[in-house]
N, C-alpha and C. Protein backbone atom coordinates (compact mmCIF):
# COMPACT_ATOMS: atom_id res chain seq x y z
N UNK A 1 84.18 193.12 38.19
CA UNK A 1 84.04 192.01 39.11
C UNK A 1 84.09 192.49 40.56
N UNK A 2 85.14 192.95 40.90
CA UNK A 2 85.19 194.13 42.16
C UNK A 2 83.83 195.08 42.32
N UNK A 3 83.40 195.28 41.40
CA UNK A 3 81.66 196.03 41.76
C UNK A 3 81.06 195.00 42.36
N UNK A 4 80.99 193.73 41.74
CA UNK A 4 79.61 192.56 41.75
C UNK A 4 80.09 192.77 43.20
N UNK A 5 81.19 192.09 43.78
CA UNK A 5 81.24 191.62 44.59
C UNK A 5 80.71 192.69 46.35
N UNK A 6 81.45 193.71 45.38
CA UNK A 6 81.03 195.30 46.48
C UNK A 6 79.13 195.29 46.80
N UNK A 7 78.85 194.93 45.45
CA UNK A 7 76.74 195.15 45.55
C UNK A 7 76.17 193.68 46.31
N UNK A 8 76.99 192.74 46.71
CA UNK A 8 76.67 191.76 47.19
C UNK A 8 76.74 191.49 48.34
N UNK A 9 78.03 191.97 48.88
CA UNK A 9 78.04 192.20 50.15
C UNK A 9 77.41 193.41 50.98
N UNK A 10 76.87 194.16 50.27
CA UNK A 10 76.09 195.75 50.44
C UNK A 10 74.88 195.30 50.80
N UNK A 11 74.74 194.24 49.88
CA UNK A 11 73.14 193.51 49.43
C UNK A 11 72.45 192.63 50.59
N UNK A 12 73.82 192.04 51.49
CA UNK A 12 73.55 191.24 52.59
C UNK A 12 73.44 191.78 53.60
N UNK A 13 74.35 192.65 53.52
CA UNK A 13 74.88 193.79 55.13
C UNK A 13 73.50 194.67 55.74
N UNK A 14 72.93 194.53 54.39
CA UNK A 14 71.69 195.87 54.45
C UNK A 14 70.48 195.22 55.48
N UNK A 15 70.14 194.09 54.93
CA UNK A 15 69.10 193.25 55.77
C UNK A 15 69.90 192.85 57.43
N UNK A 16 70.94 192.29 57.34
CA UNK A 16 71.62 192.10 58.34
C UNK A 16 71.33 193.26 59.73
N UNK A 17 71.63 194.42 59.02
CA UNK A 17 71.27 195.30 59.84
C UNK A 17 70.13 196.15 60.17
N UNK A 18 69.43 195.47 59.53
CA UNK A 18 68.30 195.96 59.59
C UNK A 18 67.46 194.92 61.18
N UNK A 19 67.71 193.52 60.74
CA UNK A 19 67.24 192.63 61.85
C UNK A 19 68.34 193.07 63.14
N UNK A 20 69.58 193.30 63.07
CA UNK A 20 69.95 194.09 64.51
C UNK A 20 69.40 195.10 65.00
N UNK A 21 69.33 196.06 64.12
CA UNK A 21 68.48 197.52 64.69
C UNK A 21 67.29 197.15 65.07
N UNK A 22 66.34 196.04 64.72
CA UNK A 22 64.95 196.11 65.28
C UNK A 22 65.61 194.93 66.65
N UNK A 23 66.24 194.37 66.94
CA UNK A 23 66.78 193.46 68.07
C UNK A 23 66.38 194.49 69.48
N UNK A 24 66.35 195.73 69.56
CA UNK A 24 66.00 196.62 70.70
C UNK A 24 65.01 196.19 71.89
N UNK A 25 65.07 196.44 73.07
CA UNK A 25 64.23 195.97 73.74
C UNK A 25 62.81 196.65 73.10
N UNK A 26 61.63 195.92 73.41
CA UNK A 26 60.38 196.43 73.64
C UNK A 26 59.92 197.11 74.55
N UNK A 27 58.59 198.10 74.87
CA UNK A 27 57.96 198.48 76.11
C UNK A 27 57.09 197.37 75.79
N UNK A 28 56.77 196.22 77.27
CA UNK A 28 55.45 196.02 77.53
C UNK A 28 54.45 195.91 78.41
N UNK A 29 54.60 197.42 78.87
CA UNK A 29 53.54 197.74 79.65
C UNK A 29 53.32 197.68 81.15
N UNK A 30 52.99 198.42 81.88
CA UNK A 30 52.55 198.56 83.11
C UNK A 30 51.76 197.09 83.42
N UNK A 31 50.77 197.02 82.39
CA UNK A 31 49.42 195.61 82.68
C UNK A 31 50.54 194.54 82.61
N UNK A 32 51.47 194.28 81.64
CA UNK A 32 52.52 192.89 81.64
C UNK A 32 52.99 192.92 83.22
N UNK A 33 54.37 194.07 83.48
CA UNK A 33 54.42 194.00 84.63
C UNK A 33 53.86 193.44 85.55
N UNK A 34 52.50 194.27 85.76
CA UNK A 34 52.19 194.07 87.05
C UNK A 34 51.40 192.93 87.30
N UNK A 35 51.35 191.65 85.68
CA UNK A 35 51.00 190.50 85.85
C UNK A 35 52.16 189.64 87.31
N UNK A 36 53.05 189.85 87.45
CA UNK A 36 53.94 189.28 88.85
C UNK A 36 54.23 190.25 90.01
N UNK A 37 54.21 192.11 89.84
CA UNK A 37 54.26 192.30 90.68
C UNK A 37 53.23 193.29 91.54
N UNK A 38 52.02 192.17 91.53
CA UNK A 38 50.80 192.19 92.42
C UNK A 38 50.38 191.95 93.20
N UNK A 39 51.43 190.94 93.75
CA UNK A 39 51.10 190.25 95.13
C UNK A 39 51.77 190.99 96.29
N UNK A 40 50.97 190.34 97.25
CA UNK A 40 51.82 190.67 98.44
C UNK A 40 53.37 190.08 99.09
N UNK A 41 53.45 189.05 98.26
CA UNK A 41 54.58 188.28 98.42
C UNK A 41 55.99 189.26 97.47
N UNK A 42 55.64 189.92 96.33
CA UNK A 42 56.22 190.20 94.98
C UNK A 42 56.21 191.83 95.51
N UNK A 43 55.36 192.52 96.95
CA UNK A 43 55.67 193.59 97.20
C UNK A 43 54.50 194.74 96.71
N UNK A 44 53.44 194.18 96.27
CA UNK A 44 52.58 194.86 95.65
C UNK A 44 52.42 196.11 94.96
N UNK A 45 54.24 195.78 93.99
CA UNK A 45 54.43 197.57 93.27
C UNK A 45 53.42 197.89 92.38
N UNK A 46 52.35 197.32 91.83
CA UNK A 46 51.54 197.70 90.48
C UNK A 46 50.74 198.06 91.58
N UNK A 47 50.07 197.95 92.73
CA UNK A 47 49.15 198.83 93.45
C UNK A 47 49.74 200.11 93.72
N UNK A 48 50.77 199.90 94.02
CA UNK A 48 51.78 201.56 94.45
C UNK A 48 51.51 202.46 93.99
N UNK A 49 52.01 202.07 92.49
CA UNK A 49 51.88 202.73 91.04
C UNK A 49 50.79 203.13 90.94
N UNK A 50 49.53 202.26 90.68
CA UNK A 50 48.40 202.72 90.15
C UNK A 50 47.91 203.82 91.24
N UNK A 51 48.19 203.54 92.60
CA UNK A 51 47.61 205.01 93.43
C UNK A 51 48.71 206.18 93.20
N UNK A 52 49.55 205.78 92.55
CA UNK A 52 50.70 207.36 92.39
C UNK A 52 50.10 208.61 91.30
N UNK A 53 50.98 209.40 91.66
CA UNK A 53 50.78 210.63 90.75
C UNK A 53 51.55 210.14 88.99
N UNK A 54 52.44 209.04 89.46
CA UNK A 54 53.15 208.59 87.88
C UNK A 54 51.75 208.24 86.83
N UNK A 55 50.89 207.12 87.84
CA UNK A 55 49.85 206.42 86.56
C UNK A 55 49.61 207.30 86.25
N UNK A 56 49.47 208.73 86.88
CA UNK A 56 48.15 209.55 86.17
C UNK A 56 48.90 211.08 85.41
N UNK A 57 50.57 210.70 85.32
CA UNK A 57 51.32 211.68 84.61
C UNK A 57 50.71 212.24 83.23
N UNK A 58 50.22 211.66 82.72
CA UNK A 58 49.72 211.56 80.99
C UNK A 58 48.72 212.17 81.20
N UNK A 59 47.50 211.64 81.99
CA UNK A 59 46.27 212.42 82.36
C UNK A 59 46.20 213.74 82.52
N UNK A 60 47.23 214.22 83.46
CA UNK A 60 47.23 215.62 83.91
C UNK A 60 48.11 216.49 82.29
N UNK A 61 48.22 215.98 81.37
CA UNK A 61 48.61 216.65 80.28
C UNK A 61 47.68 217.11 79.43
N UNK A 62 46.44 216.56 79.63
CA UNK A 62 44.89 216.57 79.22
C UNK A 62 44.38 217.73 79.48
N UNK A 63 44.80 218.45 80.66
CA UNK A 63 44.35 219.55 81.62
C UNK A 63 44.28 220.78 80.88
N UNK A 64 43.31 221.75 80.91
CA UNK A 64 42.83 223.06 80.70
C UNK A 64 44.45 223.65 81.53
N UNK A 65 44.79 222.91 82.78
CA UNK A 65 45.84 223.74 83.50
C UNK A 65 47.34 223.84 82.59
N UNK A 66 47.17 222.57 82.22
CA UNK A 66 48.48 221.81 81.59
C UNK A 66 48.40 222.51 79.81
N UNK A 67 47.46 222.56 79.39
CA UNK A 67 47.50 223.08 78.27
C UNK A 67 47.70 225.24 78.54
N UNK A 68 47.52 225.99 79.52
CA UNK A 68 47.20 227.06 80.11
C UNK A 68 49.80 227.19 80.31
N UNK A 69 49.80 226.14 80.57
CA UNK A 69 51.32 226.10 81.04
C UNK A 69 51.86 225.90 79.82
N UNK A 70 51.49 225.13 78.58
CA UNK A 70 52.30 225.06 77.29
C UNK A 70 52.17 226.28 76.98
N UNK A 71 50.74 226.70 76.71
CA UNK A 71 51.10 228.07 75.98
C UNK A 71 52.10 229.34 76.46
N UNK A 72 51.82 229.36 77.89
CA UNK A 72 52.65 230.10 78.81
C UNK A 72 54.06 230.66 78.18
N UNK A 73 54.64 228.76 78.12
CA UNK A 73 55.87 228.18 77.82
C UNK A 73 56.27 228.30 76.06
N UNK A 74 55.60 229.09 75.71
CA UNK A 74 55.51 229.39 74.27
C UNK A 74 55.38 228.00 72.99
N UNK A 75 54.85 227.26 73.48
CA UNK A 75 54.36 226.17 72.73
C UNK A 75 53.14 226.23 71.90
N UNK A 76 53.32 225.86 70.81
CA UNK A 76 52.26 225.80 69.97
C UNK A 76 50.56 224.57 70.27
N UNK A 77 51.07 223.67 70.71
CA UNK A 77 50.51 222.36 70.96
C UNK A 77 49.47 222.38 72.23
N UNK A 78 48.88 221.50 72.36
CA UNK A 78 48.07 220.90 73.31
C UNK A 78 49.84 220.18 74.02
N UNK A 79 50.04 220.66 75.30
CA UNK A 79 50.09 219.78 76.29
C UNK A 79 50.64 218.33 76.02
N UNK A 80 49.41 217.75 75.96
CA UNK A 80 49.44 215.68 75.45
C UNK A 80 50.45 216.00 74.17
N UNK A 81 50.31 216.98 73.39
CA UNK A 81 50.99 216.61 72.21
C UNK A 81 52.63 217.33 72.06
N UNK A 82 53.13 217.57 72.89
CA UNK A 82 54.05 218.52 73.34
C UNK A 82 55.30 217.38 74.01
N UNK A 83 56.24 217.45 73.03
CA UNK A 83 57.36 216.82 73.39
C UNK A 83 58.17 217.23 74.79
N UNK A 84 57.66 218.50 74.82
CA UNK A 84 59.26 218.67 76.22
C UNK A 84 57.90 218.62 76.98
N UNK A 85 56.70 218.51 77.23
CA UNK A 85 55.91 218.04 78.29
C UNK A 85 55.87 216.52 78.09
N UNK A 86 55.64 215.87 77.42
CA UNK A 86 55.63 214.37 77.26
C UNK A 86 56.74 213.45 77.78
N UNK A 87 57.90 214.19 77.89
CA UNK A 87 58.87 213.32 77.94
C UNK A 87 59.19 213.13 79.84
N UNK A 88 58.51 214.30 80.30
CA UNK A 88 58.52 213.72 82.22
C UNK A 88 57.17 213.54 82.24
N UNK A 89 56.20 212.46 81.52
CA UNK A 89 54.90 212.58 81.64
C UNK A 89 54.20 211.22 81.24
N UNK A 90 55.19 210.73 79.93
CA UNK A 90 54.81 209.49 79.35
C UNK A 90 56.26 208.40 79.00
N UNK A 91 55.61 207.73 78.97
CA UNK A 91 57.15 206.46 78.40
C UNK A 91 56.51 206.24 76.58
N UNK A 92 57.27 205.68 75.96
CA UNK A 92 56.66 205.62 74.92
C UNK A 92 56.21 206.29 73.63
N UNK A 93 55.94 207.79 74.12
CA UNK A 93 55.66 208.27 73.00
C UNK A 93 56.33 208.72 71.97
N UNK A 94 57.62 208.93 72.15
CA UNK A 94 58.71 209.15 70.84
C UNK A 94 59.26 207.82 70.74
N UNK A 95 58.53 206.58 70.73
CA UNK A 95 59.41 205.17 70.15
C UNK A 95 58.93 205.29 69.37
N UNK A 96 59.27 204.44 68.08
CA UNK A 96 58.71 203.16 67.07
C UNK A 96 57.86 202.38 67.64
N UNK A 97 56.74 202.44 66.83
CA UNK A 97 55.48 201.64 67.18
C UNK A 97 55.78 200.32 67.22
N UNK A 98 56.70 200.15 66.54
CA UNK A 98 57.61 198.27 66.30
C UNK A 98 57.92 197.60 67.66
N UNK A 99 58.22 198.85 68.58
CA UNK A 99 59.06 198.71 70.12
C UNK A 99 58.08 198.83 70.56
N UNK A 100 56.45 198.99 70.63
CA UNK A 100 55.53 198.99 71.80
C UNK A 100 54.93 197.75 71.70
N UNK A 101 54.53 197.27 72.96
CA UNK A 101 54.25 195.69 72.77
C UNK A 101 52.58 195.97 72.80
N UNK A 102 51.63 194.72 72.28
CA UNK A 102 50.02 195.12 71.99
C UNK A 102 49.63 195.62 73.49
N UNK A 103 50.07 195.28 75.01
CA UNK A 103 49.66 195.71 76.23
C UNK A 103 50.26 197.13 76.56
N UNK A 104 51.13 197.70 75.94
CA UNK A 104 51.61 198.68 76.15
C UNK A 104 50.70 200.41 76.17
N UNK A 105 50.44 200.79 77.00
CA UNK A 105 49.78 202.19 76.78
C UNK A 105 50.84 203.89 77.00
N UNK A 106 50.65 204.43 76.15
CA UNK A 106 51.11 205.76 76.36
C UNK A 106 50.63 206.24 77.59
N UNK A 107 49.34 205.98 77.34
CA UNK A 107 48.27 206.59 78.40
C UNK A 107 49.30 206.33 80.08
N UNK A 108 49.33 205.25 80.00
CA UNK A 108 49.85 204.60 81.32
C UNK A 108 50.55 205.90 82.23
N UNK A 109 51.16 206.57 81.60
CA UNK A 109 51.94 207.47 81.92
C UNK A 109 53.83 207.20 82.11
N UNK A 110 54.02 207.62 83.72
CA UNK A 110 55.20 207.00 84.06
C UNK A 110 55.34 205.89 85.09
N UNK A 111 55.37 204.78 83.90
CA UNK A 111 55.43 203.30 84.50
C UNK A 111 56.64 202.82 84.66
N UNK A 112 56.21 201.66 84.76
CA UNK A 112 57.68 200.66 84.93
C UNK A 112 58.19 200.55 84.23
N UNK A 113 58.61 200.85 82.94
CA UNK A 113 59.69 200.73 82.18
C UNK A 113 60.30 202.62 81.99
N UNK A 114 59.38 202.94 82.39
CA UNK A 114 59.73 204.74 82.29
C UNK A 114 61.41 204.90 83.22
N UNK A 115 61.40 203.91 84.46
CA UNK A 115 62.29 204.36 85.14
C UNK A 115 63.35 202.20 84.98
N UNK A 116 63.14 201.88 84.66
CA UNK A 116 63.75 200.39 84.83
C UNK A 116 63.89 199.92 83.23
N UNK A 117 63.45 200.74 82.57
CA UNK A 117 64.07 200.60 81.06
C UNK A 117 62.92 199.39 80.75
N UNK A 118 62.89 199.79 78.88
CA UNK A 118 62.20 198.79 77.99
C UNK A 118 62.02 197.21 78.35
N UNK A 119 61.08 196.63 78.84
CA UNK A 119 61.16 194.85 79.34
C UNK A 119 61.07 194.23 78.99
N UNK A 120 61.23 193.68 77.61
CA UNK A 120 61.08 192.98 76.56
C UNK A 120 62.11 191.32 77.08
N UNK A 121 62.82 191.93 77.27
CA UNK A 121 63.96 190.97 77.19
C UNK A 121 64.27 190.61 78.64
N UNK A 122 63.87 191.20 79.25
CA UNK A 122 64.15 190.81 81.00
C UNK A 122 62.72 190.63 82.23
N UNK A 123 61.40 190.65 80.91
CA UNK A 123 59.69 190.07 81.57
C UNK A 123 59.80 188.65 82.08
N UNK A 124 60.47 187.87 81.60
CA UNK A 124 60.60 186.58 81.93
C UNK A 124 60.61 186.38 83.82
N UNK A 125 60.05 185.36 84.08
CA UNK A 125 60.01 184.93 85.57
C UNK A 125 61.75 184.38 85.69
N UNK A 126 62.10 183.52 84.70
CA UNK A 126 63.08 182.94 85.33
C UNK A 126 64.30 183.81 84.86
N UNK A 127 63.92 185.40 84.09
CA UNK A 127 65.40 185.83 84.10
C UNK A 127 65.26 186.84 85.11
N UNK A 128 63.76 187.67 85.73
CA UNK A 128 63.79 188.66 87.01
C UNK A 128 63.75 187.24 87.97
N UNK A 129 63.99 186.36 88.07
CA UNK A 129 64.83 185.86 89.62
C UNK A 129 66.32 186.05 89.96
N UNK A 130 66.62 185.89 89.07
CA UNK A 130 68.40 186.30 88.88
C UNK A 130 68.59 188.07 88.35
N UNK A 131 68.34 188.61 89.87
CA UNK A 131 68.84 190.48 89.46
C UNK A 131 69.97 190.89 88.39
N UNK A 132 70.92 189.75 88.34
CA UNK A 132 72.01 190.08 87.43
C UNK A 132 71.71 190.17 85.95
N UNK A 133 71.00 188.68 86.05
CA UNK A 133 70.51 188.22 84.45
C UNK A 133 69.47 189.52 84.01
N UNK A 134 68.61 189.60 84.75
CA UNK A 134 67.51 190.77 84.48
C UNK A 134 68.47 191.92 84.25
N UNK A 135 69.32 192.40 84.81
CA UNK A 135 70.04 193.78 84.18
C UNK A 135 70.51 193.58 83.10
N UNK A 136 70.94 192.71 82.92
CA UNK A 136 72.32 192.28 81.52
C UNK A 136 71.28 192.12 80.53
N UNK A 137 70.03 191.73 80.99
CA UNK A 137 68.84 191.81 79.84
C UNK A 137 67.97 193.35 79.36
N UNK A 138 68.56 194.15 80.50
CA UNK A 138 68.30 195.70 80.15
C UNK A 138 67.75 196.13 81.36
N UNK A 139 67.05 195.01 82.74
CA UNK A 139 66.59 196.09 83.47
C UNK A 139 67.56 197.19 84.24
N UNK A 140 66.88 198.20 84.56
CA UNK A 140 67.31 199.30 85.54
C UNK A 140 67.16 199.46 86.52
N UNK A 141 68.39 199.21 87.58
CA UNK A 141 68.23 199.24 89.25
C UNK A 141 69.16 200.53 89.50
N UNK A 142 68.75 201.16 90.49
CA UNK A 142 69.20 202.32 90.96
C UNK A 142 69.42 202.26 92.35
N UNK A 143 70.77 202.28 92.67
CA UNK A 143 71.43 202.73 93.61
C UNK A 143 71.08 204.00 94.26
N UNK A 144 71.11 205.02 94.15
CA UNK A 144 70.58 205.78 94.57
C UNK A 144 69.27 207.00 93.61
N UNK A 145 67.90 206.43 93.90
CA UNK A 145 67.18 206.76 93.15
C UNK A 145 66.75 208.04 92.83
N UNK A 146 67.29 209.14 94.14
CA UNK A 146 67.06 210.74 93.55
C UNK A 146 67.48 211.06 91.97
N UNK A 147 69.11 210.11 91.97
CA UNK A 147 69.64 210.54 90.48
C UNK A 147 68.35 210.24 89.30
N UNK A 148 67.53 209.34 89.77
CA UNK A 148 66.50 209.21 88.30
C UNK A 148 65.92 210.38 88.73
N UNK A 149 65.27 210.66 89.41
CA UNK A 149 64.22 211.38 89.71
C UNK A 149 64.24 212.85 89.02
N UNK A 150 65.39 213.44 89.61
CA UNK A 150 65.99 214.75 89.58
C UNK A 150 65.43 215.27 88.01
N UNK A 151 65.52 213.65 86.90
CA UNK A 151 65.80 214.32 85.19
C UNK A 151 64.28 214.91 84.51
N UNK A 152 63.22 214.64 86.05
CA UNK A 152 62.02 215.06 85.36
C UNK A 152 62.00 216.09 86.69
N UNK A 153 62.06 216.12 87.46
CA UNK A 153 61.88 216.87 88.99
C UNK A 153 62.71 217.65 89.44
N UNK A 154 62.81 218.74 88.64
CA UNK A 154 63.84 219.60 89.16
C UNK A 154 63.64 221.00 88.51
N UNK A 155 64.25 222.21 88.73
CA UNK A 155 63.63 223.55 88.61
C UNK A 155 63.15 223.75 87.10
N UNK A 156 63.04 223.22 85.92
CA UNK A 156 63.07 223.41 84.78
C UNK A 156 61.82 222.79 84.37
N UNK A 157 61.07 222.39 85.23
CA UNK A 157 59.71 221.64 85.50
C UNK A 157 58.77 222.94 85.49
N UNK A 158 57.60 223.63 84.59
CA UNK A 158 57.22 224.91 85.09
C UNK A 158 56.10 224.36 86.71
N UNK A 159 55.98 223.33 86.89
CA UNK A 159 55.61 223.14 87.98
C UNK A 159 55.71 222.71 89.59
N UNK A 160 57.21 222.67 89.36
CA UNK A 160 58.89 222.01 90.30
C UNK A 160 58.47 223.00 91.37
N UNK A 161 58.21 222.32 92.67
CA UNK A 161 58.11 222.25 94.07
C UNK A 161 59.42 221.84 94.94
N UNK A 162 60.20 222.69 95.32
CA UNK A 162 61.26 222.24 96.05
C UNK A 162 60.87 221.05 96.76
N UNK A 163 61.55 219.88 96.93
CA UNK A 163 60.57 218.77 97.91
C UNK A 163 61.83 217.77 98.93
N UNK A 164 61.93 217.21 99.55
CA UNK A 164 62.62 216.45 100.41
C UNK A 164 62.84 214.56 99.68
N UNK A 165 63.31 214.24 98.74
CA UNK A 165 63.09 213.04 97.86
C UNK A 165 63.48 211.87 99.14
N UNK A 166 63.58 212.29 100.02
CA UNK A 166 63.42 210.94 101.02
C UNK A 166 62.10 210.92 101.03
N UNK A 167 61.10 212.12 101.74
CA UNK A 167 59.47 211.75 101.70
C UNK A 167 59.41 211.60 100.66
N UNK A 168 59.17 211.95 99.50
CA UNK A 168 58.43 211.88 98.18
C UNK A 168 58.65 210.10 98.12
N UNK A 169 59.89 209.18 98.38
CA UNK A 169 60.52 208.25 97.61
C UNK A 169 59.64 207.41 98.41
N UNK A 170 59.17 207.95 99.80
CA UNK A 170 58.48 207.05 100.84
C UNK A 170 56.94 206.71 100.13
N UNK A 171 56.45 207.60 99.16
CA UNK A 171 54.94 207.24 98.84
C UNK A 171 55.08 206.36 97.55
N UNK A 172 56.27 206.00 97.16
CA UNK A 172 55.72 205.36 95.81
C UNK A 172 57.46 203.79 95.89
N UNK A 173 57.79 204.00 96.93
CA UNK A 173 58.91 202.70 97.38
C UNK A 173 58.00 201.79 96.94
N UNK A 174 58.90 200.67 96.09
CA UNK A 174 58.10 199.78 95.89
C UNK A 174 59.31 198.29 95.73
N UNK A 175 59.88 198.48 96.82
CA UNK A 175 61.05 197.62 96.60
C UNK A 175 60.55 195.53 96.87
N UNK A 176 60.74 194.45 96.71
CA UNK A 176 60.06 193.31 97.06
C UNK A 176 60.68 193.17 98.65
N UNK A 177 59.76 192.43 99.23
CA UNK A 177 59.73 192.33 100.32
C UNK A 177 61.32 192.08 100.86
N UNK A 178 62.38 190.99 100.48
CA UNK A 178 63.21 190.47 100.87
C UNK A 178 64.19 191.65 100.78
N UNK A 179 63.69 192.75 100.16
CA UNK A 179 64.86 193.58 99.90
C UNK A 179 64.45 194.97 100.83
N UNK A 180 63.82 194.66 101.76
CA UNK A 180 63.23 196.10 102.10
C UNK A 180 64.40 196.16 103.07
C-alpha cells in the first residue's frame, strides 16, 4: 500500500514538473522588441541596433576570416557552428527550441534579449511601463554596463582590441528619452 501510494505521488510530481521547467522565459526577438522601441518618442533603440556591429555579430561568423580564426583556435567546426564563438556572437543558439518564440532569429545576432534577458514575460506594454514590474518579470537593467560588456569583450576574444567602453557605449546607447 506504501508503494501505491509512493507511484502516485511520483506519478503527479512528474508532470507537475515538467509544466514548471517549461514556465522559463522565452526569446522573442529583436522584430517583437523593436515593435515599441522604434520611435522617436521610445528612443529609437531597434534603429541603433540594426546599424551596430551586434545585428551583424552572427554574420561575421559566416566569414572565410572567422572560420580562418576557429581553425587557428584549434576548432574543428565552421565558426557559425562553434560554441565558444557563438556564445559572444548569437543569443539563442544553445536554448530549447520550446524557448524561441516564431519571431525569434539566431541570425539576429546580439540583440535585445542577448544583454536584457529572455522577454517573454516582461514584452507587455503595460508591464515595460513599470521598470520594476518589467525586472521582476526577468528584464535586465544595468547599472553599470561595462560589467556586461567585458563577458564577450575582453582579452580572450581572438579578436579583443583594447578599447575605451565610454566611446564604444556612445555608438550603440540606446537609453529612452526621459532617461537620458
Amino acid at each position: 500500500m506504501k508503494l501505491i501510494k509512493y507511484y502516485i505521488i511520483v506519478f503527479l510530481m512528474v508532470p507537475a514538473s515538467l509544466i514548471f521547467a517549461q514556465s522559463e522565459n522565452s526569446f522573442v526577438g529583436a522584430e517583437t522588441c523593436g515593435m515599441c522601441h522604434k520611435s522617436e518618442k521610445q528612443g529609437q533603440q531597434l534603429s541603433i541596433w540594426q546599424k551596430s556591429a551586434h545585428a551583424k555579430a552572427y554574420a561575421t561568423l559566416k566569414t572565410a576570416e572567422a572560420d580562418k580564426i576557429a581553425k587557428e583556435k584549434g576548432f574543428k567546426t565552421a565558426a557559425v557552428e562553434t560554441a565558444e564563438c557563438l556564445v559572444c556572437h548569437a543569443s539563442g543558439y544553445n536554448v530549447d527550441a520550446k524557448l524561441l518564440g516564431k519571431k525569434f532569429k539566431v541570425e539576429d545576432g546580439v540583440q535585445c534579449e542577448t544583454c536584457h534577458g529572455a522577454g517573454s514575460a516582461y514584452k507587455d506594454m503595460k508591464i515595460m511601463k513599470d521598470e520594476k514590474l518589467a525586472v521582476k518579470n526577468g528584464l535586465k537593467v544595468y547599472e553599470k554596463v561595462e560589467e556586461l560588456c567585458v563577458t564577450c569583450h575582453n582579452d580572450k576574444s581572438p579578436t579583443f582590441k583594447k578599447a575605451d567602453f565610454a566611446e564604444l557605449w556612445k555608438k550603440i546607447k540606446h537609453e529612452t528619452p526621459e532617461k537620458k
